[in-house]
N, C-alpha and C. Protein backbone atom coordinates (compact mmCIF):
# COMPACT_ATOMS: atom_id res chain seq x y z
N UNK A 1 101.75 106.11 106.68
CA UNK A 1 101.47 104.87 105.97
C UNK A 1 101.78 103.70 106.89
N UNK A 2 101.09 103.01 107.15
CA UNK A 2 101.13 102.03 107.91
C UNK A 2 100.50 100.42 107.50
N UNK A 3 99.33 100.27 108.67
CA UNK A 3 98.32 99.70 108.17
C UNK A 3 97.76 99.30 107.13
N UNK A 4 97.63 100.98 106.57
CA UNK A 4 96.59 100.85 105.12
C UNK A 4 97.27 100.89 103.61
N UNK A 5 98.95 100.77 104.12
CA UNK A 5 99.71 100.81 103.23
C UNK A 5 99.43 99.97 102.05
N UNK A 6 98.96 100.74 100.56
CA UNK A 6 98.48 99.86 99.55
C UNK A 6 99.04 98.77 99.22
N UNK A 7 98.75 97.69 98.99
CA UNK A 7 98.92 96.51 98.56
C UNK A 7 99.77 95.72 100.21
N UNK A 8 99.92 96.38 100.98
CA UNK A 8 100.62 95.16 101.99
C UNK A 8 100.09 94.66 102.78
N UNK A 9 99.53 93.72 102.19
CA UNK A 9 98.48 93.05 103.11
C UNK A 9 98.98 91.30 103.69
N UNK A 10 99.98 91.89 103.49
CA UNK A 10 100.99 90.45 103.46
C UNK A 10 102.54 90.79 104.58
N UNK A 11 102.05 90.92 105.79
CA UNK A 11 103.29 91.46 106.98
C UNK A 11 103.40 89.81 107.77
N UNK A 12 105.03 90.35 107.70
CA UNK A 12 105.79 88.90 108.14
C UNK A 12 106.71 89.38 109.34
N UNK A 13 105.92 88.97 110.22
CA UNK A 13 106.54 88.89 111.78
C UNK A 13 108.40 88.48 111.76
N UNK A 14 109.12 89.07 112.25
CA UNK A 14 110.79 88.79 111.74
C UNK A 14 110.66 87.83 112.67
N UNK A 15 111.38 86.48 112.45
CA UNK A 15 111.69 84.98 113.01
C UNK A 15 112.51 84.98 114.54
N UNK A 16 112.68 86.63 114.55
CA UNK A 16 113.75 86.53 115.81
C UNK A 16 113.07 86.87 116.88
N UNK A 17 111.39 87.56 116.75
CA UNK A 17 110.84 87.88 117.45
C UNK A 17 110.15 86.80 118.13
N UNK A 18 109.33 86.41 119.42
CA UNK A 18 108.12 85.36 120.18
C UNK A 18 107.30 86.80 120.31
N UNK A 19 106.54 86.01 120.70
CA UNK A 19 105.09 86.39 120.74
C UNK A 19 105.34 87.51 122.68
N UNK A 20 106.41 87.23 123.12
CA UNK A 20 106.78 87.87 124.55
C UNK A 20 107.56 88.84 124.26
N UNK A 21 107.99 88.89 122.96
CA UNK A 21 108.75 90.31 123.03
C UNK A 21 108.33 91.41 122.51
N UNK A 22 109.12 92.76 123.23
CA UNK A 22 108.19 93.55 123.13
C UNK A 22 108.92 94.50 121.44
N UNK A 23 109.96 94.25 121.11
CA UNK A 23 111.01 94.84 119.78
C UNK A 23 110.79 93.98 118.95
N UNK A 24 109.42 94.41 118.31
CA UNK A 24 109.21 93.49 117.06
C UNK A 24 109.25 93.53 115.73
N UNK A 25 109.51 93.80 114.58
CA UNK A 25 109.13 94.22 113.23
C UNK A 25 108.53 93.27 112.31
N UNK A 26 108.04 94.04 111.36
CA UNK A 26 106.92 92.93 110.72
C UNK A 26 107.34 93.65 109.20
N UNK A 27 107.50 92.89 108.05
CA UNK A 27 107.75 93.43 107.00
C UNK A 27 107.14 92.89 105.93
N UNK A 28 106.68 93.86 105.01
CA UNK A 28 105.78 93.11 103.94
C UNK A 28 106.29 92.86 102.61
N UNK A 29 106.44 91.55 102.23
CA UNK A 29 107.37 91.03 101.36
C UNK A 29 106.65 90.79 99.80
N UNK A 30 105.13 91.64 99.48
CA UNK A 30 104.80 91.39 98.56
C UNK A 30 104.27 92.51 97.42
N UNK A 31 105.61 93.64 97.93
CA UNK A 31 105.44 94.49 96.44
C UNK A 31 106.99 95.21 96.42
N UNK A 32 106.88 94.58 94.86
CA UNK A 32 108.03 94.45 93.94
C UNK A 32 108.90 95.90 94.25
N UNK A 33 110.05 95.59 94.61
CA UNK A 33 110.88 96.59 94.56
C UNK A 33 111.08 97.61 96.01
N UNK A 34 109.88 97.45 96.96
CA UNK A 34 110.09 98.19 97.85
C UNK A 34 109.88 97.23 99.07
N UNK A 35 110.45 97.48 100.32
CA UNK A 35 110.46 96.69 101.31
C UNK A 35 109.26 97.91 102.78
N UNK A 36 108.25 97.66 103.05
CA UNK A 36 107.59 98.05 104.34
C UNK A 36 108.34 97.49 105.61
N UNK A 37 108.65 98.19 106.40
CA UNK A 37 109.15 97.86 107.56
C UNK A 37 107.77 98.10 108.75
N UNK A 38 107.03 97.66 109.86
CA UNK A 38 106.65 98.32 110.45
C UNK A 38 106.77 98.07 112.09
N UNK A 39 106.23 98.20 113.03
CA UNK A 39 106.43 97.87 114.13
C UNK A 39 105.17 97.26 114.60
N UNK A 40 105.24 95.87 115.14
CA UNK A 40 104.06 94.65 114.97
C UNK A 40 103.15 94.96 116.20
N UNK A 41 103.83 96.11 117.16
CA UNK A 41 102.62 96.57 118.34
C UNK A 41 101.88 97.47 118.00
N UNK A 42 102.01 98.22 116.90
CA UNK A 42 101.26 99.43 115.92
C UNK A 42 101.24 99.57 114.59
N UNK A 43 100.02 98.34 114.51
CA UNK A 43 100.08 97.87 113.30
C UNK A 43 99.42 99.39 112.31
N UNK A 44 98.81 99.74 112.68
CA UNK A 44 98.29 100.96 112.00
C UNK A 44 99.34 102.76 112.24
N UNK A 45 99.92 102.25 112.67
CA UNK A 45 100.96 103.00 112.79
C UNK A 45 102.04 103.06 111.54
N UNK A 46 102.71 104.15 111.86
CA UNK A 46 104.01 104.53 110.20
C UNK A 46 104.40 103.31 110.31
N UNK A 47 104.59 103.30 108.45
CA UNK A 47 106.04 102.53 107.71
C UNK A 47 106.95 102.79 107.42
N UNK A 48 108.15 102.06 107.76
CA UNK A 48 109.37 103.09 107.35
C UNK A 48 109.52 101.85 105.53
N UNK A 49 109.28 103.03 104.47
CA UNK A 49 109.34 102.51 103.40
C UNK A 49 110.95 102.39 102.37
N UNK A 50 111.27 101.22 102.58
CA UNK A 50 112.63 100.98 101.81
C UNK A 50 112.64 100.71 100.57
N UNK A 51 113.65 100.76 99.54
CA UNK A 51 114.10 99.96 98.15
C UNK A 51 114.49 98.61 98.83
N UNK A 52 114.02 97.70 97.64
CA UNK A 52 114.73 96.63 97.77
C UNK A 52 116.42 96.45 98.03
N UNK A 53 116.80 97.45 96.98
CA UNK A 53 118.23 97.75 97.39
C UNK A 53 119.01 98.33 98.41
N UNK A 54 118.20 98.91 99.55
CA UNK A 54 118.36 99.81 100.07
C UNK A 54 118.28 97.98 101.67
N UNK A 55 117.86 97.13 101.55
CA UNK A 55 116.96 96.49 102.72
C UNK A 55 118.14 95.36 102.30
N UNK A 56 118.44 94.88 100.80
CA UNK A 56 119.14 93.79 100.94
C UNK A 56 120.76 93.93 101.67
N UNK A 57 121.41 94.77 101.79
CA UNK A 57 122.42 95.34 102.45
C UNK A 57 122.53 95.12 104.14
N UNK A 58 121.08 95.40 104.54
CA UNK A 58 120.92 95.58 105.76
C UNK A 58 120.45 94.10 106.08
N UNK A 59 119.85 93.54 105.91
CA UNK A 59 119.67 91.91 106.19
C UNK A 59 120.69 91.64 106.11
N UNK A 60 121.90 91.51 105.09
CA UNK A 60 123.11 90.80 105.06
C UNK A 60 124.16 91.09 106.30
N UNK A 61 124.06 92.23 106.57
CA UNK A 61 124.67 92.84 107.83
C UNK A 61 124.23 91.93 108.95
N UNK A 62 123.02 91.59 108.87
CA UNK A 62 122.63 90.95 110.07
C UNK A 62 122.75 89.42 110.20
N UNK A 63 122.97 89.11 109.07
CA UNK A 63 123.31 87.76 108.95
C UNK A 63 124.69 87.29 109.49
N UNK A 64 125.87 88.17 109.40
CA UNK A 64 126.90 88.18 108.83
C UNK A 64 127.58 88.39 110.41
């Protein structure tokens, strides 16, 4: 699941990445309850598919 992952047609480049780097992730923030993770050089490539609950933990870590 990647690419054609239903409904995510909505992938958001992470803010920490430029356009020169090569460790990028892209995540799609527009279906309820689950978080798409993918990697923005293979876009048709796997998703690693999260819970919302499972993703808000891990952002906070990174904030923090």
């Amino acid at each position: 699941m990647g690419g054609d992952f239903p409904g995510a047609a909505l992938w958001r480049k992470s803010t920490y990445s430029s356009e020169a780097e090569d460790a990028c992730v892209e995540v799609a923030h527009n279906i309820p309850g689950l978080v798409p993770v993918r990697d923005s050089k293979v876009p048709d490539g796997p998703a690693l598919i999260l819970t919302a609950a499972a993703w808000a933990p891990f952002v906070a870590s990174l904030k923090g």
